[in-house]
C-alpha atoms as a PDB file:
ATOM      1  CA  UNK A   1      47.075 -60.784   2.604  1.00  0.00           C
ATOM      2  CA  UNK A   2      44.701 -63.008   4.777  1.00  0.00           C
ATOM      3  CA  UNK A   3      47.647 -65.008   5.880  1.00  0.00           C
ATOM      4  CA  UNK A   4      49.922 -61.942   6.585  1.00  0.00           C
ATOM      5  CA  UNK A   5      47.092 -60.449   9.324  1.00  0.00           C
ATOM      6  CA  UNK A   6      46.845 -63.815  10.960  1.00  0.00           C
ATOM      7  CA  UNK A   7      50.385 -64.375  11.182  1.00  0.00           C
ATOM      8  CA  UNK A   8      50.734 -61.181  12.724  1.00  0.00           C
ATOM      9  CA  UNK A   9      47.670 -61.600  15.235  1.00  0.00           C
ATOM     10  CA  UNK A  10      49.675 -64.572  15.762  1.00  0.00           C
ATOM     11  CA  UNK A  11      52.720 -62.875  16.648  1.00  0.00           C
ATOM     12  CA  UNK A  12      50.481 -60.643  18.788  1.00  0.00           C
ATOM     13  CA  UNK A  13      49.428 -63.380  21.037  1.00  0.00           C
ATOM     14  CA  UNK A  14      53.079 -65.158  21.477  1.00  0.00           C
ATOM     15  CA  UNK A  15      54.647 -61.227  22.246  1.00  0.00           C
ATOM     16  CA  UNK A  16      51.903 -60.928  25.048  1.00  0.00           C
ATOM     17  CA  UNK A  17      52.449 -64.361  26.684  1.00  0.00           C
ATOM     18  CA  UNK A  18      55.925 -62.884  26.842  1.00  0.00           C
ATOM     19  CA  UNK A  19      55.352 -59.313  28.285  1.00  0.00           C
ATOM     20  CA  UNK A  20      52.739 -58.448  30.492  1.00  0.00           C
ATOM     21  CA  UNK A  21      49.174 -55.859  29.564  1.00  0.00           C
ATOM     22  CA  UNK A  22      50.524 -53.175  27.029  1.00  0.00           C
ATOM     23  CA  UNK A  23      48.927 -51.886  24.335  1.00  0.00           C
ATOM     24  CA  UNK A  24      49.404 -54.645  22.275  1.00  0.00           C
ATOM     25  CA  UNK A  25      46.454 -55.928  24.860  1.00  0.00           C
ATOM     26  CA  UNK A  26      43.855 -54.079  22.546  1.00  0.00           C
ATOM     27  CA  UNK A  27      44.384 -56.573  19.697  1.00  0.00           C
ATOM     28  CA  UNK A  28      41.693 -58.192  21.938  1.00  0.00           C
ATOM     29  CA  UNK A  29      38.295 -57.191  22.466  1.00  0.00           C
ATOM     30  CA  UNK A  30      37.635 -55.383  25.825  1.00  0.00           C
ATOM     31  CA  UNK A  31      36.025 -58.381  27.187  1.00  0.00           C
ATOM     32  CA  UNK A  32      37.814 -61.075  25.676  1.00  0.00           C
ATOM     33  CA  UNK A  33      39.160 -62.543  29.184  1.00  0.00           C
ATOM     34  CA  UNK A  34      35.320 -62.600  29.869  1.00  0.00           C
ATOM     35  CA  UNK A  35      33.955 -64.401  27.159  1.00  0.00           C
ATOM     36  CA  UNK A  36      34.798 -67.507  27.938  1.00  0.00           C
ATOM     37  CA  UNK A  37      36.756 -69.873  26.331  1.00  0.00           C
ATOM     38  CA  UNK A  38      34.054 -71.183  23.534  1.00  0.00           C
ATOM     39  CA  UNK A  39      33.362 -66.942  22.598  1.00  0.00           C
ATOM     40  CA  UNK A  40      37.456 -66.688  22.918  1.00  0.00           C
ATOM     41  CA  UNK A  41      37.899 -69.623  20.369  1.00  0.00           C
ATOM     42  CA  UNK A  42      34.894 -67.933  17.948  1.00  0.00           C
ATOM     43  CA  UNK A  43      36.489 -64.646  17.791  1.00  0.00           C
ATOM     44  CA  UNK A  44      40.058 -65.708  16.906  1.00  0.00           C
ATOM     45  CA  UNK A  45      39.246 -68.340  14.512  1.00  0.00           C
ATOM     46  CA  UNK A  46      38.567 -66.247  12.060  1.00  0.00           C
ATOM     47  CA  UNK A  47      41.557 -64.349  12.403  1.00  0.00           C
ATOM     48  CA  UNK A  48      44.312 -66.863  12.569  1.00  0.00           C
ATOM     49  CA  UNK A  49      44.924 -70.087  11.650  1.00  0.00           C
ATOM     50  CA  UNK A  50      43.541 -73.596  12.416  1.00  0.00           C
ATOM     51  CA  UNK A  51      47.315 -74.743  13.395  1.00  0.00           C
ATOM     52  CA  UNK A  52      47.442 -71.258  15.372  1.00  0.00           C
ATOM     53  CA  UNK A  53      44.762 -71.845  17.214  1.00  0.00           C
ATOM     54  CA  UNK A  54      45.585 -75.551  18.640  1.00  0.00           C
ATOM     55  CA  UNK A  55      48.710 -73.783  19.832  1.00  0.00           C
ATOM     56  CA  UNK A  56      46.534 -70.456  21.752  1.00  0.00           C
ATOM     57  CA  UNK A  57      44.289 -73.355  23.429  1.00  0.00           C
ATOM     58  CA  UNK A  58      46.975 -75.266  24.588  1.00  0.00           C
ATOM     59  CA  UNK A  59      49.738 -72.345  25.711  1.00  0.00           C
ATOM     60  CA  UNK A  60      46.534 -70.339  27.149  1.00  0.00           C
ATOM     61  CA  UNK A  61      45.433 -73.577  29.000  1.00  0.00           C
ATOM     62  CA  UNK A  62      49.128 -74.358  30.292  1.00  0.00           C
ATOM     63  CA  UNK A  63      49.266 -70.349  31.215  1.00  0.00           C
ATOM     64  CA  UNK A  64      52.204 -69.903  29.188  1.00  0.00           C
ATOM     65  CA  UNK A  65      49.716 -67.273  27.193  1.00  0.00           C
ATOM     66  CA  UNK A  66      49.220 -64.839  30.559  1.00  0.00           C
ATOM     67  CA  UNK A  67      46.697 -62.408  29.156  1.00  0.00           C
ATOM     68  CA  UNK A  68      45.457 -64.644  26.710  1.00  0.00           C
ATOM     69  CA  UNK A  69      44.191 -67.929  28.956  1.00  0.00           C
ATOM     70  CA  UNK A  70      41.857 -70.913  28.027  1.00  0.00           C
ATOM     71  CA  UNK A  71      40.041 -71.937  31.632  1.00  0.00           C
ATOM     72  CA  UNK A  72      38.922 -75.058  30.830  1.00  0.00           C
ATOM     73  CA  UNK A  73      40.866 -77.615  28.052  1.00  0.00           C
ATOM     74  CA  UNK A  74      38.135 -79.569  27.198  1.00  0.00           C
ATOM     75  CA  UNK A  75      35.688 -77.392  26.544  1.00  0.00           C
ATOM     76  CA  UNK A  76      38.040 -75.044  24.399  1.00  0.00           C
ATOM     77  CA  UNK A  77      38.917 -77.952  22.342  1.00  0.00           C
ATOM     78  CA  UNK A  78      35.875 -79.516  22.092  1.00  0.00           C
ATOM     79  CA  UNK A  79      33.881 -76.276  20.536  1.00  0.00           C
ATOM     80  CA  UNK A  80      36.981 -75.962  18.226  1.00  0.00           C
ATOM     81  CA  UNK A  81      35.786 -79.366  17.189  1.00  0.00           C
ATOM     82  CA  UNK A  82      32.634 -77.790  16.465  1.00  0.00           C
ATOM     83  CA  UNK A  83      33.310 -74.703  14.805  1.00  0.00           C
ATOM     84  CA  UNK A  84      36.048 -76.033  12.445  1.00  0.00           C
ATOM     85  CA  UNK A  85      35.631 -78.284   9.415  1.00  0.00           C
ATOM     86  CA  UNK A  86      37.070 -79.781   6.784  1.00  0.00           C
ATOM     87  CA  UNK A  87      40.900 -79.364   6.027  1.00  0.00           C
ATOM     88  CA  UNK A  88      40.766 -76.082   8.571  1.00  0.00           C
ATOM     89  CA  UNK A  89      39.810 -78.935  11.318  1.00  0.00           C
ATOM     90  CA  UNK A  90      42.196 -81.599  10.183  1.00  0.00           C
ATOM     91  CA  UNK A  91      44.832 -79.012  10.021  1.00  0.00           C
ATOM     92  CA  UNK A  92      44.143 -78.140  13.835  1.00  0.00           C
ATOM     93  CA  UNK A  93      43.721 -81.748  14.928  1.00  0.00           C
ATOM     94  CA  UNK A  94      47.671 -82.403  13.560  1.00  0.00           C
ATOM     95  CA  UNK A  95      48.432 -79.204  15.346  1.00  0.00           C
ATOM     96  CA  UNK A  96      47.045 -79.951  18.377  1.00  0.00           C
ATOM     97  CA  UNK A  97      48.411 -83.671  18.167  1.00  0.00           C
ATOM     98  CA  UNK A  98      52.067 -82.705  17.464  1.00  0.00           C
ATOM     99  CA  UNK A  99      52.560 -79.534  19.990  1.00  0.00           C
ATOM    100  CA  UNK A 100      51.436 -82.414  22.525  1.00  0.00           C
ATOM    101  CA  UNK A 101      53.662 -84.825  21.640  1.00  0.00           C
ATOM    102  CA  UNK A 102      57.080 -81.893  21.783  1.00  0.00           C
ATOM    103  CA  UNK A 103      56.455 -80.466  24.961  1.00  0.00           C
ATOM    104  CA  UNK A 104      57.992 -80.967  27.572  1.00  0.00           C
ATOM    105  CA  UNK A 105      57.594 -83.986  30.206  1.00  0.00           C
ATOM    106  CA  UNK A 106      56.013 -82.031  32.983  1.00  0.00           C
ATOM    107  CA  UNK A 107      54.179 -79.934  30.376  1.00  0.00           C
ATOM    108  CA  UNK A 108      52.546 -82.756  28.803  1.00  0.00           C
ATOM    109  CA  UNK A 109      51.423 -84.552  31.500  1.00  0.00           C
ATOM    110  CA  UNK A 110      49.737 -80.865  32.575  1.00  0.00           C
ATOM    111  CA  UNK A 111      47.759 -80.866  29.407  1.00  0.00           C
ATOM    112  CA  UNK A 112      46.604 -84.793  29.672  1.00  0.00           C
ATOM    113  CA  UNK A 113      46.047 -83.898  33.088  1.00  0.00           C
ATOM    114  CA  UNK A 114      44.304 -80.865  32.290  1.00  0.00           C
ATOM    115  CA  UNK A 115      42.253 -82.483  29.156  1.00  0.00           C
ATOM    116  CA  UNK A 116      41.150 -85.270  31.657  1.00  0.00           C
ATOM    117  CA  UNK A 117      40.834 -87.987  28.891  1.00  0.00           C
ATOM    118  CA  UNK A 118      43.376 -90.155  29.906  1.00  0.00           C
ATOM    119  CA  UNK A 119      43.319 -92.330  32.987  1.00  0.00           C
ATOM    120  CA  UNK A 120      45.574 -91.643  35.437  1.00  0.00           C
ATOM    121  CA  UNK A 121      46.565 -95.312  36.537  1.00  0.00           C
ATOM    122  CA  UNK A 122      48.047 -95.666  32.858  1.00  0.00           C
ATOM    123  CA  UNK A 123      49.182 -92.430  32.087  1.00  0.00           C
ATOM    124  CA  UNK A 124      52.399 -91.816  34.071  1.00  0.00           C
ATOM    125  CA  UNK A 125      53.633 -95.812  32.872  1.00  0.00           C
ATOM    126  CA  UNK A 126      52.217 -94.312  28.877  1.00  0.00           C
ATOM    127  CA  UNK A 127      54.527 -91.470  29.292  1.00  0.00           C
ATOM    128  CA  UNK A 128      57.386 -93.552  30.335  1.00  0.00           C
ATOM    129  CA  UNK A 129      57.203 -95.962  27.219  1.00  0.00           C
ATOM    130  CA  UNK A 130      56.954 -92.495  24.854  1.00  0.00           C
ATOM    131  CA  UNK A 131      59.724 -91.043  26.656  1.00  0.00           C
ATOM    132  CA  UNK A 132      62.664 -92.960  24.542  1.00  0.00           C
ATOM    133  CA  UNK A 133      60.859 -91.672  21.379  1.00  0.00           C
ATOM    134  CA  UNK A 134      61.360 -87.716  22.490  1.00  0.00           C
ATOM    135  CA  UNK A 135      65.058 -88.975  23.663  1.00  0.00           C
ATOM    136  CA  UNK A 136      65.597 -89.815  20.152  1.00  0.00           C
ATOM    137  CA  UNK A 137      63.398 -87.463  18.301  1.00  0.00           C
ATOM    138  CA  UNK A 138      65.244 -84.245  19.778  1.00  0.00           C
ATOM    139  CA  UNK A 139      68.628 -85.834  20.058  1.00  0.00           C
ATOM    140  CA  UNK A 140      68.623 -85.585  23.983  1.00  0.00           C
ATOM    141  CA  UNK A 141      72.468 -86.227  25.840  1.00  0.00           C
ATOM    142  CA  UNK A 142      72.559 -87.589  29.681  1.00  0.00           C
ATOM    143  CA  UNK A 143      72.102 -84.095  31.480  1.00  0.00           C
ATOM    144  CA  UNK A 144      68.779 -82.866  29.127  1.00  0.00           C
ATOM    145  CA  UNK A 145      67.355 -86.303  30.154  1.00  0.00           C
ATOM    146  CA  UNK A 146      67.909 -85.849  34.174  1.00  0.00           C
ATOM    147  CA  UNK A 147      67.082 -81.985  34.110  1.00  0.00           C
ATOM    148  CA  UNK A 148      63.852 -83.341  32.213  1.00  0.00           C
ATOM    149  CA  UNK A 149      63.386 -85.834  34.205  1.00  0.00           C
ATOM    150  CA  UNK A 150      63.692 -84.107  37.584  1.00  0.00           C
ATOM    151  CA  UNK A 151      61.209 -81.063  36.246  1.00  0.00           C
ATOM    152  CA  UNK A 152      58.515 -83.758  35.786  1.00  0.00           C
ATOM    153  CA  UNK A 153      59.069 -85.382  38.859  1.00  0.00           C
ATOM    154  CA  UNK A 154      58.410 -81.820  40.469  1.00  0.00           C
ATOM    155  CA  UNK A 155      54.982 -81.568  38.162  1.00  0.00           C
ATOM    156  CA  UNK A 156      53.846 -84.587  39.494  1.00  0.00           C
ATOM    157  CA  UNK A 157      53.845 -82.952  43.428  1.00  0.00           C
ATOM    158  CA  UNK A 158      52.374 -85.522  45.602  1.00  0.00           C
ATOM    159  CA  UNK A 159      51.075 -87.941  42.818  1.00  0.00           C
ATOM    160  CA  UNK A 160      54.274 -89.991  43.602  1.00  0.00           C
ATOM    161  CA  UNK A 161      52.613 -93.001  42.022  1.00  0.00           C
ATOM    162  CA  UNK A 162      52.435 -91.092  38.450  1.00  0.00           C
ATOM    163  CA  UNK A 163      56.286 -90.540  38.910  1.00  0.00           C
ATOM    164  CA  UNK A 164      57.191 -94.491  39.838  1.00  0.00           C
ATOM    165  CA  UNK A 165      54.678 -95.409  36.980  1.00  0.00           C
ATOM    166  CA  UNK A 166      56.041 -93.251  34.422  1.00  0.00           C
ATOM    167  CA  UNK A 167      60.080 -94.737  36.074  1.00  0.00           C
ATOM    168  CA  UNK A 168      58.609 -98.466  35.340  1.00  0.00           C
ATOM    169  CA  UNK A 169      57.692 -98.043  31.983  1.00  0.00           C
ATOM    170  CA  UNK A 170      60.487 -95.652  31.225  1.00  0.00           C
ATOM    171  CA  UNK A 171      62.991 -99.118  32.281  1.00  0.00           C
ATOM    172  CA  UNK A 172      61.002-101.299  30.659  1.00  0.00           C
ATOM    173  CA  UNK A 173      61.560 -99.293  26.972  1.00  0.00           C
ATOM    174  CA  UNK A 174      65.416 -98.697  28.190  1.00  0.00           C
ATOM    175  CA  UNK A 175      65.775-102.479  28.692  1.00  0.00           C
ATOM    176  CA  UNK A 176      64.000-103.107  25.145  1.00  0.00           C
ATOM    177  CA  UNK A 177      65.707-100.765  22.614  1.00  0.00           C
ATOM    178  CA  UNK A 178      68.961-100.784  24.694  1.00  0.00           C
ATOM    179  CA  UNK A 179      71.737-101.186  21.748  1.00  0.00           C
ATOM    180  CA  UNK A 180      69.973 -99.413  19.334  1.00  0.00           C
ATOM    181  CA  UNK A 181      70.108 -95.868  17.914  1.00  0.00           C
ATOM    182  CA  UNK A 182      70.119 -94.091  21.703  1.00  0.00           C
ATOM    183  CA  UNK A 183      73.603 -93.010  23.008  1.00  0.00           C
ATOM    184  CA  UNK A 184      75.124 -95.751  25.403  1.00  0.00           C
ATOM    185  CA  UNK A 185      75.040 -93.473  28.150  1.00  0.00           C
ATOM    186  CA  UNK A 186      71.439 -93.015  28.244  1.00  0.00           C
ATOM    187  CA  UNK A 187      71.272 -96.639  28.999  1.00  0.00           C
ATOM    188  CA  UNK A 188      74.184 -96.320  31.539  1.00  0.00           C
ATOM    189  CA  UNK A 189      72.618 -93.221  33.171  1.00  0.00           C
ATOM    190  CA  UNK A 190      68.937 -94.821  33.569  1.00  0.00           C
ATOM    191  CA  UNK A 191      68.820 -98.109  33.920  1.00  0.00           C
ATOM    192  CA  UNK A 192      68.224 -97.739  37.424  1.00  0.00           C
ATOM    193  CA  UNK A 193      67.127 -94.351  37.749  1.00  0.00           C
ATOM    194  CA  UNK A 194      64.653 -93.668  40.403  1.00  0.00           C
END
């Protein structure tokens, strides 16, 4: 039964990210967009989840999760490190790990951004390398590639060096693996992408 009500406070949260304030808004406490993120991380852990809540920090600190937002990443995270133990913290740690890894480019390098652990200089060539692995993982053709591809270049704005960093070391795996598992026109398409 405890699974059932935080499945469906669950459902709650991903329904408001999609509409705007309805009543479905008072499955939140009056205040909750002013308790801050650590006193918004205590009050729902106990209702859903440890996997559900690695995915409310990072939606709500992407604003995918409108009326549900995290302000700051790292401290969200880092009192979820806190509060949860044991196979509840494990459980969010894989969460949080693996909804990082699937989104998309320009997403993900929002949240590394956003989490401000990695440095910047090696991020953009880190993503590049990692790139082939979502290429393969979720079975991407030529045109999912470019559209991807062009959104991140977008994300990156006027950090143009994050973009030609993430290009070099996006080559340097194409040149690598190329004649492997990876359709032949990814390595057509890409070789010399810029």
């Amino acid at each position: 039964m405890k699974h059932l009500l935080s499945y469906s406070l669950l459902l709650s949260i991903i329904l408001l990210s999609c509409r705007g304030k309805s009543e479905s808004d008072s499955q939140f406490p009056e205040n909750f967009n002013k308790i801050g993120d650590a006193g918004r991380i205590d009050w729902l852990k106990s209702r859903i989840p440890a996997d559900s809540l690695a995915r409310f920090i990072i939606y709500g600190a992407l604003d995918i999760n409108k009326s549900a937002r995290i302000d700051t990443l790292a401290t969200a995270t880092n009192h979820a490190y806190e509060v949860l133990h044991g196979e509840e913290l494990d459980l969010f740690c894989t969460e949080y790990d693996a909804l990082a890894e699937r989104l998309p480019l320009a997403d993900k390098v929002r949240l590394y951004l956003l989490a401000g652990s990695e440095d910047p200089q090696r991020l953009g060539y880190r993503l590049g390398l990692e790139y082939m692995g979502n290429i393969r993982d979720d079975n991407k053709n030529a045109a999912q590639v470019e559209k991807e591809l062009r959104e991140f270049k977008k994300a990156c704005g006027t950090d143009t060096a994050m973009y030609r960093r993430f290009i070099t070391g996006f080559h340097t795996v194409l040149n690598i693996d190329h004649g492997t598992d990876v359709p032949e026109e990814i390595y057509r398409k890409f070789a010399n992408y810029e």
